[in-house]
N, C-alpha and C. Protein backbone atom coordinates (compact mmCIF):
# COMPACT_ATOMS: atom_id res chain seq x y z
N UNK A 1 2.29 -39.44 -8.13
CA UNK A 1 1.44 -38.85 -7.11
C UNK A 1 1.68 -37.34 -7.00
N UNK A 2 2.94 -37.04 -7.51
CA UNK A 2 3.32 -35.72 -7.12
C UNK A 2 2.80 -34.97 -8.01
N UNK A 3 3.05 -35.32 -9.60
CA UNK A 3 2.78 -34.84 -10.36
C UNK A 3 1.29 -34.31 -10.22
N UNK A 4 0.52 -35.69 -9.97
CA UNK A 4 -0.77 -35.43 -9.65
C UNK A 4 -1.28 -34.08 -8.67
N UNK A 5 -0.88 -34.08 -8.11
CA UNK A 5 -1.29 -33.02 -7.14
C UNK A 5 -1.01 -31.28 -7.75
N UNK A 6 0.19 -31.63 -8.07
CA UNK A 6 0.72 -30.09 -8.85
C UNK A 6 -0.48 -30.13 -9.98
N UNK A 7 -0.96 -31.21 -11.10
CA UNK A 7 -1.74 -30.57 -11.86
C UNK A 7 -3.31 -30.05 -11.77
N UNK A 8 -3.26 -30.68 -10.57
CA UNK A 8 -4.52 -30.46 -9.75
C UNK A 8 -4.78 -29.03 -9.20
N UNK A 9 -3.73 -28.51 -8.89
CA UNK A 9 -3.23 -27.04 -7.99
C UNK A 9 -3.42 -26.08 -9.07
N UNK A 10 -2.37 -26.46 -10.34
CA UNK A 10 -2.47 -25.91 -10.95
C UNK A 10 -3.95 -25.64 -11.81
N UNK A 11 -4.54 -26.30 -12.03
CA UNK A 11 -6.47 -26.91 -12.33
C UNK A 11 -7.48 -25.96 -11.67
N UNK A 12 -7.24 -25.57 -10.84
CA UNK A 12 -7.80 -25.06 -9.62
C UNK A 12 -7.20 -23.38 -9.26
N UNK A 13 -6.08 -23.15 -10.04
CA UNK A 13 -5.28 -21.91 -10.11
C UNK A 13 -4.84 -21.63 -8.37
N UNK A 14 -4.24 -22.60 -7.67
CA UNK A 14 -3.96 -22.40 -6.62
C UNK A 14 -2.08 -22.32 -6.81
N UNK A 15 -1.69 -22.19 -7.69
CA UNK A 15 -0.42 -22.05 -7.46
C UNK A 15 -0.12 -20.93 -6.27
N UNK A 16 1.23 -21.19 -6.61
CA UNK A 16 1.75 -19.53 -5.58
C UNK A 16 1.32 -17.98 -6.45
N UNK A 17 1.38 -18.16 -7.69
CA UNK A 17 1.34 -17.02 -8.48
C UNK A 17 -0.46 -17.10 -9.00
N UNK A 18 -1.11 -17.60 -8.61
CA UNK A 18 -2.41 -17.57 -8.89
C UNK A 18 -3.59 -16.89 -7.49
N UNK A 19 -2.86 -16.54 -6.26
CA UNK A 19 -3.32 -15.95 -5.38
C UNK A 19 -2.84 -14.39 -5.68
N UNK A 20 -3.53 -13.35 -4.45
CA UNK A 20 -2.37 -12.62 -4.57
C UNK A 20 -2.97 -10.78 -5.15
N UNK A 21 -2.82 -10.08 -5.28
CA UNK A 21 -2.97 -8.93 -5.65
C UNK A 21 -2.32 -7.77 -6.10
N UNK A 22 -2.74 -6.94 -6.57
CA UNK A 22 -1.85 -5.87 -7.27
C UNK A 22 -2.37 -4.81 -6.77
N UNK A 23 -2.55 -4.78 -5.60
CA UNK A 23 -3.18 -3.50 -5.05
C UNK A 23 -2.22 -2.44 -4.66
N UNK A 24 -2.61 -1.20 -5.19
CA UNK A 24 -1.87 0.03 -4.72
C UNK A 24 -2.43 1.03 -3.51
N UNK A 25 -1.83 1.37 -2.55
CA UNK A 25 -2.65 2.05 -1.52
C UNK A 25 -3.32 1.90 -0.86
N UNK A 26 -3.33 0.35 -0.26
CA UNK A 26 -4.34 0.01 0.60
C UNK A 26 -4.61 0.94 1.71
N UNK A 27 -3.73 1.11 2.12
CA UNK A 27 -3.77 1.97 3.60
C UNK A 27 -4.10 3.83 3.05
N UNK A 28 -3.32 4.48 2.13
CA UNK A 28 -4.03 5.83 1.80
C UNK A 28 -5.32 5.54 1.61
N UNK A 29 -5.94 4.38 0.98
CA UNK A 29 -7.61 4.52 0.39
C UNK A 29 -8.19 4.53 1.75
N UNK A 30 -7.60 3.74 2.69
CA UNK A 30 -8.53 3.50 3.85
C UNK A 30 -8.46 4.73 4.76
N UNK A 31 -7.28 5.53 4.71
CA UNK A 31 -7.00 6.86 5.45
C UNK A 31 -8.09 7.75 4.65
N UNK A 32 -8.01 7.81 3.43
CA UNK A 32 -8.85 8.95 2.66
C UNK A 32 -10.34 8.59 2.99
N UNK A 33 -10.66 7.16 2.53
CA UNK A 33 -12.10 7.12 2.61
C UNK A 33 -12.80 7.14 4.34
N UNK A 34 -11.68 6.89 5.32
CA UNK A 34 -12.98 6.81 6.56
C UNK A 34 -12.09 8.81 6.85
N UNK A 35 -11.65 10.06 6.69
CA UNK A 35 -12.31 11.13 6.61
C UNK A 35 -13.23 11.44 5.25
N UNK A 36 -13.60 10.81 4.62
CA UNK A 36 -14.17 10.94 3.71
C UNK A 36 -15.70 10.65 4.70
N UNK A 37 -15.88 9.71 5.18
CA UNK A 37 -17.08 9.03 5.43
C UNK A 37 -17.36 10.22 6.69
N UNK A 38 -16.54 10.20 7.16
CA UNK A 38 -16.61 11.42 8.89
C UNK A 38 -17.08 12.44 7.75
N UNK A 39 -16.94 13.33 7.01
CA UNK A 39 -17.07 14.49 6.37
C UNK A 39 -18.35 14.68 5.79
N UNK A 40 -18.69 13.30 5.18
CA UNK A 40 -19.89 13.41 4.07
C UNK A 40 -21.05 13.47 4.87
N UNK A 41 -20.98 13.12 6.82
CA UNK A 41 -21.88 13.03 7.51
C UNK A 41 -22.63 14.63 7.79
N UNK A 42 -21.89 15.72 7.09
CA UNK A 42 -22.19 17.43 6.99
C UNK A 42 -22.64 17.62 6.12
N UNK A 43 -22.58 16.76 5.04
CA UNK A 43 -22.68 17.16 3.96
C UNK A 43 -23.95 16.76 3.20
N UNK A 44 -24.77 15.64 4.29
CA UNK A 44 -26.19 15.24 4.23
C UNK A 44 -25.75 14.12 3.08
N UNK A 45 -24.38 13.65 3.12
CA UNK A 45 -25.10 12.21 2.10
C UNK A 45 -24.82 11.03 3.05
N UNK A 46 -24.28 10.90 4.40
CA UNK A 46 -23.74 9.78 5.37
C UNK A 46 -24.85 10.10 6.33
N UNK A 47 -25.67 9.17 6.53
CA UNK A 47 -25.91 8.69 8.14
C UNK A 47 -25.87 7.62 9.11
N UNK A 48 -24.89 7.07 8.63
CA UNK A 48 -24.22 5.77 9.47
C UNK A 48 -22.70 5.96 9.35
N UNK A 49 -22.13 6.56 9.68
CA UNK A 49 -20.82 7.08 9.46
C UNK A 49 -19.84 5.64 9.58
N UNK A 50 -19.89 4.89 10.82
CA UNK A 50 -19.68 3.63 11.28
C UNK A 50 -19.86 2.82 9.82
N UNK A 51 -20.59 2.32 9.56
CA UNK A 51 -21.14 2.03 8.76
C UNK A 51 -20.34 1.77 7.11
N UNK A 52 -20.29 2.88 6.86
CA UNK A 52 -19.77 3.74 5.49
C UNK A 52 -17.91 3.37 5.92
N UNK A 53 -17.53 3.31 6.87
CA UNK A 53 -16.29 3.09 7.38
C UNK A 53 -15.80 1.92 7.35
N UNK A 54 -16.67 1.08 7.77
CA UNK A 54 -16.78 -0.61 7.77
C UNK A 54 -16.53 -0.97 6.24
N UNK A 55 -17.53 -0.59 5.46
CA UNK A 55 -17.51 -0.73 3.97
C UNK A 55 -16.33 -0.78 3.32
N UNK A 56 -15.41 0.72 3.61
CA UNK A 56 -14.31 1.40 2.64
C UNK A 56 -13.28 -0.01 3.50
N UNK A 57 -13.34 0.02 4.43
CA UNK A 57 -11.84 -0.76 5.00
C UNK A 57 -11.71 -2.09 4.45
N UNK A 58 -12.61 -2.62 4.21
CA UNK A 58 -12.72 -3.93 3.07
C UNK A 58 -12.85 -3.52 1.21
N UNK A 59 -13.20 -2.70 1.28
CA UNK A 59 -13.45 -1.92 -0.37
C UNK A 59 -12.08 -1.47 -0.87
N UNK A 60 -11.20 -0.71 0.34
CA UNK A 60 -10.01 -0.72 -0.36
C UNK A 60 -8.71 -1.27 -0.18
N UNK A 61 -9.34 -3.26 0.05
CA UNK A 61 -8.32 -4.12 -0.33
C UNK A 61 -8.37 -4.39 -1.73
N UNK A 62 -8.99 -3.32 -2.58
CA UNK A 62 -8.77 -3.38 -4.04
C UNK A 62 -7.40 -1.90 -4.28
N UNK A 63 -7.31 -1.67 -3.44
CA UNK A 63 -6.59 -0.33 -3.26
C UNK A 63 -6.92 0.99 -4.35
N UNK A 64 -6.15 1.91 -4.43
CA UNK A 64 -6.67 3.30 -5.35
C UNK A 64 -7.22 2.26 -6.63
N UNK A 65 -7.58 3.10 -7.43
CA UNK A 65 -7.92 3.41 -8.83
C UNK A 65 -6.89 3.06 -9.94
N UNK A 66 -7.29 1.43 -10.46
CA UNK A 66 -6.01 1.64 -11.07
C UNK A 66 -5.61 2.40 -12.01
N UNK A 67 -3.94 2.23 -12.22
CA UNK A 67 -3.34 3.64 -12.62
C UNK A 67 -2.82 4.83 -11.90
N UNK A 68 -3.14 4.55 -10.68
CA UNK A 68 -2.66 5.44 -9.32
C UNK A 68 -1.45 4.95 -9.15
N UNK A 69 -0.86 5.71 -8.66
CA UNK A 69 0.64 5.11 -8.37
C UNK A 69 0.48 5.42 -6.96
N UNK A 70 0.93 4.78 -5.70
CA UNK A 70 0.83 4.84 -4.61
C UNK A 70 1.46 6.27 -3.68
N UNK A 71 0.42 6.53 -3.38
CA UNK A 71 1.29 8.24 -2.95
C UNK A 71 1.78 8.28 -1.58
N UNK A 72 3.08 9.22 -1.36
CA UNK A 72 3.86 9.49 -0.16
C UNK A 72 2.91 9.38 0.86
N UNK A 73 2.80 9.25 2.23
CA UNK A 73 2.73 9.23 3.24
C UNK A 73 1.88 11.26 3.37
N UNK A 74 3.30 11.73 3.45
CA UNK A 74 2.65 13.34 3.32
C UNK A 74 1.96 14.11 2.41
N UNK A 75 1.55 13.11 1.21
CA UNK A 75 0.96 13.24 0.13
C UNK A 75 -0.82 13.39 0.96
N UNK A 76 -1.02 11.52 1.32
CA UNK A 76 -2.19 11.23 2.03
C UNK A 76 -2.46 12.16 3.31
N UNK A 77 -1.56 12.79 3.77
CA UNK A 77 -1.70 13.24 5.38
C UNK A 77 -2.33 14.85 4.51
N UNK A 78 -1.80 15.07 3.61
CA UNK A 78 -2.40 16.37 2.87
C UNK A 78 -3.74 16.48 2.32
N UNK A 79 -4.24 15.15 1.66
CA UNK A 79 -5.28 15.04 1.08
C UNK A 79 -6.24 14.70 2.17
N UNK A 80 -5.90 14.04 3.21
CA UNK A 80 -6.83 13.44 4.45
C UNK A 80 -7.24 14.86 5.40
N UNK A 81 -5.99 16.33 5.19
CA UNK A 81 -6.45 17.48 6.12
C UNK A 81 -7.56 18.19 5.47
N UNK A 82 -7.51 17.64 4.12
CA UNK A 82 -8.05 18.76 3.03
C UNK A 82 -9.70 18.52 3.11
N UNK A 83 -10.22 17.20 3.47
CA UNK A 83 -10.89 16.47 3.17
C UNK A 83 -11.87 16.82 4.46
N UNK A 84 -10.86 16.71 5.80
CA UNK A 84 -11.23 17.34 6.91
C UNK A 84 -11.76 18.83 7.46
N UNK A 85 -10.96 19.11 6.56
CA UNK A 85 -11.32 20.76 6.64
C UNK A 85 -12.19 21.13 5.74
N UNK A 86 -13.17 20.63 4.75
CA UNK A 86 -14.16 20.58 3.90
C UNK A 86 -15.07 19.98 4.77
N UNK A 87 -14.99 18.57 5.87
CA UNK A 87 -16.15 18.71 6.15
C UNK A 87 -16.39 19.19 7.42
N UNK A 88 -15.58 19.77 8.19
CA UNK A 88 -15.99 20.74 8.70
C UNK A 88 -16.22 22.28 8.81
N UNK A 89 -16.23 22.79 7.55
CA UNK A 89 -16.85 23.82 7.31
C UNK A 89 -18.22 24.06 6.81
N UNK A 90 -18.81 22.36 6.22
CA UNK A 90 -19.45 21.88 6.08
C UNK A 90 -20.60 21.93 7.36
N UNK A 91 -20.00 21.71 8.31
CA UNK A 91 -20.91 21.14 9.78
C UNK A 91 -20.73 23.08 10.12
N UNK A 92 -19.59 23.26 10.29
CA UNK A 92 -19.80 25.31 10.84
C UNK A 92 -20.65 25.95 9.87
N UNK A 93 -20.73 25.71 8.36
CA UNK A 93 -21.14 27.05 7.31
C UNK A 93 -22.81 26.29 7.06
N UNK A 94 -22.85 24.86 6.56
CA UNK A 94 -23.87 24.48 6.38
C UNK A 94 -23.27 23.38 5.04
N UNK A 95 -24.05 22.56 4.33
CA UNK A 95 -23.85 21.56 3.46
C UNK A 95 -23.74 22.54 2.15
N UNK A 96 -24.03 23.51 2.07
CA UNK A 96 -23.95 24.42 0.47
C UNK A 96 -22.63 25.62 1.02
N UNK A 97 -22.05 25.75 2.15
CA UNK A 97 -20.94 26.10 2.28
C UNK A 97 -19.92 26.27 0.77
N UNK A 98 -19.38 27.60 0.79
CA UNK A 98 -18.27 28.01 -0.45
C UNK A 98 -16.65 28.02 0.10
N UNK A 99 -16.37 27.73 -0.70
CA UNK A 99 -14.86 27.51 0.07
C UNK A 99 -14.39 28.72 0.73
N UNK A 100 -14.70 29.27 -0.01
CA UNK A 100 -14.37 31.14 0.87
C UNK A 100 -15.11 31.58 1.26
N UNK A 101 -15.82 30.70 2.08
CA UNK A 101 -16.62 30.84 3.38
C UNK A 101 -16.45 30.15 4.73
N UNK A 102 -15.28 29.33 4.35
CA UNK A 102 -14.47 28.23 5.26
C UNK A 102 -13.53 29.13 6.01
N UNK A 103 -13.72 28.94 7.45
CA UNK A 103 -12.94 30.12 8.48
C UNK A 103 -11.47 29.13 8.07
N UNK A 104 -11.16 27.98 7.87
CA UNK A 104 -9.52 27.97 7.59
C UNK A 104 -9.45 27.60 5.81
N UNK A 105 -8.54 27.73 5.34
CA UNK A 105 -7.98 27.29 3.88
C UNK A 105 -8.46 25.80 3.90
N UNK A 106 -9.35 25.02 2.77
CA UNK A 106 -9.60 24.04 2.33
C UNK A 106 -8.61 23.48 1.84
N UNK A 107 -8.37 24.18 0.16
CA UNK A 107 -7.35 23.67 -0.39
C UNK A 107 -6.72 24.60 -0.83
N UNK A 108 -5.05 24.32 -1.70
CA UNK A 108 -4.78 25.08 -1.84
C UNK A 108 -4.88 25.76 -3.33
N UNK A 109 -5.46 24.93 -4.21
CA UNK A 109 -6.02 25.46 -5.53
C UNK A 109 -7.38 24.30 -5.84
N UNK A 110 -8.16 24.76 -6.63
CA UNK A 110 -9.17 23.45 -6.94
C UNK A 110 -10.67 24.64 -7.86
N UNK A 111 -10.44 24.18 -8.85
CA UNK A 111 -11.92 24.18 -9.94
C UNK A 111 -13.51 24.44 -9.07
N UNK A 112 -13.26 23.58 -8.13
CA UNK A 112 -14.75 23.28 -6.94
C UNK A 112 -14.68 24.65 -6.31
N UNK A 113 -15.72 24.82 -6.27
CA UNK A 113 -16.05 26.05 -5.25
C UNK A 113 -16.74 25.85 -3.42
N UNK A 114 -17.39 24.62 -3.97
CA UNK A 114 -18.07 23.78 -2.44
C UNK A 114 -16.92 23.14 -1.63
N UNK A 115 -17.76 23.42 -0.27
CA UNK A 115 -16.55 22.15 0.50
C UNK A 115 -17.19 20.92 0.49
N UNK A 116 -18.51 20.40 0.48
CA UNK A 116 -19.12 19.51 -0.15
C UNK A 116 -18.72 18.68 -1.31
N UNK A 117 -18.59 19.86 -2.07
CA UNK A 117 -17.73 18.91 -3.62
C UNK A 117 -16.33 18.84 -3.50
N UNK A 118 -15.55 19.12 -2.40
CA UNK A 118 -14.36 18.49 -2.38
C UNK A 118 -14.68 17.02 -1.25
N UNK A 119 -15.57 17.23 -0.44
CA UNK A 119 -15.45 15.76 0.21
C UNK A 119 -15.92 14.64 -0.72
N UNK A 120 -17.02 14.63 -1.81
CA UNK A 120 -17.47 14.02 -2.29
C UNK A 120 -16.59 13.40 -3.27
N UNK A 121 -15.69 14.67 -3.77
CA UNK A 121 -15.12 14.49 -5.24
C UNK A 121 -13.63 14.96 -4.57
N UNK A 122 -12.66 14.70 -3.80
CA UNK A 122 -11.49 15.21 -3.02
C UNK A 122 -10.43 15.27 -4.83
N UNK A 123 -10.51 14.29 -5.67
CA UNK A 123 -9.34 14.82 -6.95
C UNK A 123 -9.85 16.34 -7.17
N UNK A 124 -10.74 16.80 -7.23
CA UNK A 124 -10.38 17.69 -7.20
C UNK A 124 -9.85 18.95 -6.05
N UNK A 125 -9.22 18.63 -5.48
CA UNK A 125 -8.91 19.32 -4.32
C UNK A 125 -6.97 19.02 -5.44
N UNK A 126 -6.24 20.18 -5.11
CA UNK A 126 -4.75 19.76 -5.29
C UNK A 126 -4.05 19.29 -4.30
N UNK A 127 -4.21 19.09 -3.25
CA UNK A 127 -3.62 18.05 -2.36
C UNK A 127 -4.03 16.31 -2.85
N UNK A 128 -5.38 16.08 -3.33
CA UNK A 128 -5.64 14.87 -3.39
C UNK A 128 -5.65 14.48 -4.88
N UNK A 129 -4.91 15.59 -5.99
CA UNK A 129 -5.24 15.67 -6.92
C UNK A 129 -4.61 13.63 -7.61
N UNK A 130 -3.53 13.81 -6.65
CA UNK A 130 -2.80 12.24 -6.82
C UNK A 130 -3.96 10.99 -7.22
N UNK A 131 -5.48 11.27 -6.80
CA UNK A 131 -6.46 10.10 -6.42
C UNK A 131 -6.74 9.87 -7.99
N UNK A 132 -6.28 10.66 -9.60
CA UNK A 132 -6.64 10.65 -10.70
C UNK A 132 -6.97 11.47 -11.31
N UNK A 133 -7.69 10.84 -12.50
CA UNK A 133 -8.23 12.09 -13.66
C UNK A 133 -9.62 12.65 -13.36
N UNK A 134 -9.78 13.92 -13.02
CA UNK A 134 -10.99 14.60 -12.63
C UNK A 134 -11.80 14.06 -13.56
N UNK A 135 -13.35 13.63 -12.68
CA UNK A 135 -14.55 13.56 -13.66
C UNK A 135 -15.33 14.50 -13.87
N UNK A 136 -16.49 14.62 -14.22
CA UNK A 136 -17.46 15.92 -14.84
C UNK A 136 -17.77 15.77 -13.35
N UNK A 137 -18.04 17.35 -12.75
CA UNK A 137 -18.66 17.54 -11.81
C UNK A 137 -20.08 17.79 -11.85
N UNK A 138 -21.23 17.08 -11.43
CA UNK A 138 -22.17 16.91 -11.74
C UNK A 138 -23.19 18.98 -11.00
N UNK A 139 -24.28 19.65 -11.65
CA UNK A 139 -24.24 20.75 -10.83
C UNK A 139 -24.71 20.51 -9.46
N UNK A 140 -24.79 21.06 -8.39
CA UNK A 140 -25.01 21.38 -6.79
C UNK A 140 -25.70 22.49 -6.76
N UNK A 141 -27.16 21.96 -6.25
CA UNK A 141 -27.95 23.13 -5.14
C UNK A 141 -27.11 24.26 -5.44
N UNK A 142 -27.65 25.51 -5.88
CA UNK A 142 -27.23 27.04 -5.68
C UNK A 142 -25.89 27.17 -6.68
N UNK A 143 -25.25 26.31 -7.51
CA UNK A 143 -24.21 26.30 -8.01
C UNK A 143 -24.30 27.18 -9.26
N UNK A 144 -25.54 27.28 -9.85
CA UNK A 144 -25.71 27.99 -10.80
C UNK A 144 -26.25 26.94 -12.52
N UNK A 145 -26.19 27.81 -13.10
CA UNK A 145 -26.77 27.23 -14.32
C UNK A 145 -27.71 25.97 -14.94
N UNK A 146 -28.20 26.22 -13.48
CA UNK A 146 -29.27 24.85 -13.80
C UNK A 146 -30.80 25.19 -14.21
N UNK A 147 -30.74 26.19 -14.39
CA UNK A 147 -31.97 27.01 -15.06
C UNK A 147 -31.87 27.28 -16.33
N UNK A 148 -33.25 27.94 -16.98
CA UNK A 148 -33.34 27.86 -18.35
C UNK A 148 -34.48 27.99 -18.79
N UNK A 149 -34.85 28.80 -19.69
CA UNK A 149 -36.20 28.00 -20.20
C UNK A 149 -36.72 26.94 -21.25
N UNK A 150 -37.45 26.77 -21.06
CA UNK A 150 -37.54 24.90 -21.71
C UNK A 150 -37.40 24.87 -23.34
């Protein structure tokens, strides 16, 4: 009978080692993504902020990106000010806002010139650089080189 049951469990992948997860960062993803979601609401891509918040807090019981290694505490509290202070320069300057047009320091080094493209895209910010490997930044309204002739 016993046996029975264990191969049944096992049949069904209910062992102890068949539940279970490998998630890294549950709690930084959920710190990063709801100022992420508060931020992007300046930035004209959020209008349910609530909403977008609800989403991430279940989205990152998959935690970071794998390959992330789970970052310090003051790591996240760095990347979460950085993120903050992009989107509100965002809401003071406007959604095409330049970082050196931000009345406080965004970040403290970063490729991006928008505070827009650091809420959207925060790896590149060096506080959040921890979140991975930068992707192609796609161009932005007024960014330049999107002209040409055909």
């Amino acid at each position: 009978m016993i046996l029975g049951i264990v191969s049944a469990l096992t049949t069904f992948g209910l062992t102890a080692g068949g539940c279970g997860t490998a998630a890294v960062g549950i709690d930084a993803c959920r710190d990063i993504e709801t100022a992420r979601c508060e931020a992007a609401k300046y930035c004209g891509r959020i209008d349910d902020v609530a909403a977008c918040q609800r989403f991430y807090r279940d989205h990152c019981l998959h935690g970071l990106a794998k390959g992330v290694e789970s970052p310090a505490d003051d790591e996240v509290a760095a990347c979460v000010q950085t993120i903050e202070r992009a989107g509100q320069c965002a809401k003071d300057k406007g959604r095409l806002a330049q970082l050196d047009e931000c009345d406080s320091e965004v970040t403290s080094s970063s490729p991006a010139s928008g505070a827009c493209v650091i809420v959207l895209y925060p790896e590149w910010s060096a506080e959040c650089a921890f979140l991975g490997p930068r992707g192609d930044l796609p161009p932005f309204p007024g960014s330049g080189g999107q002209g040409g002739s055909p």
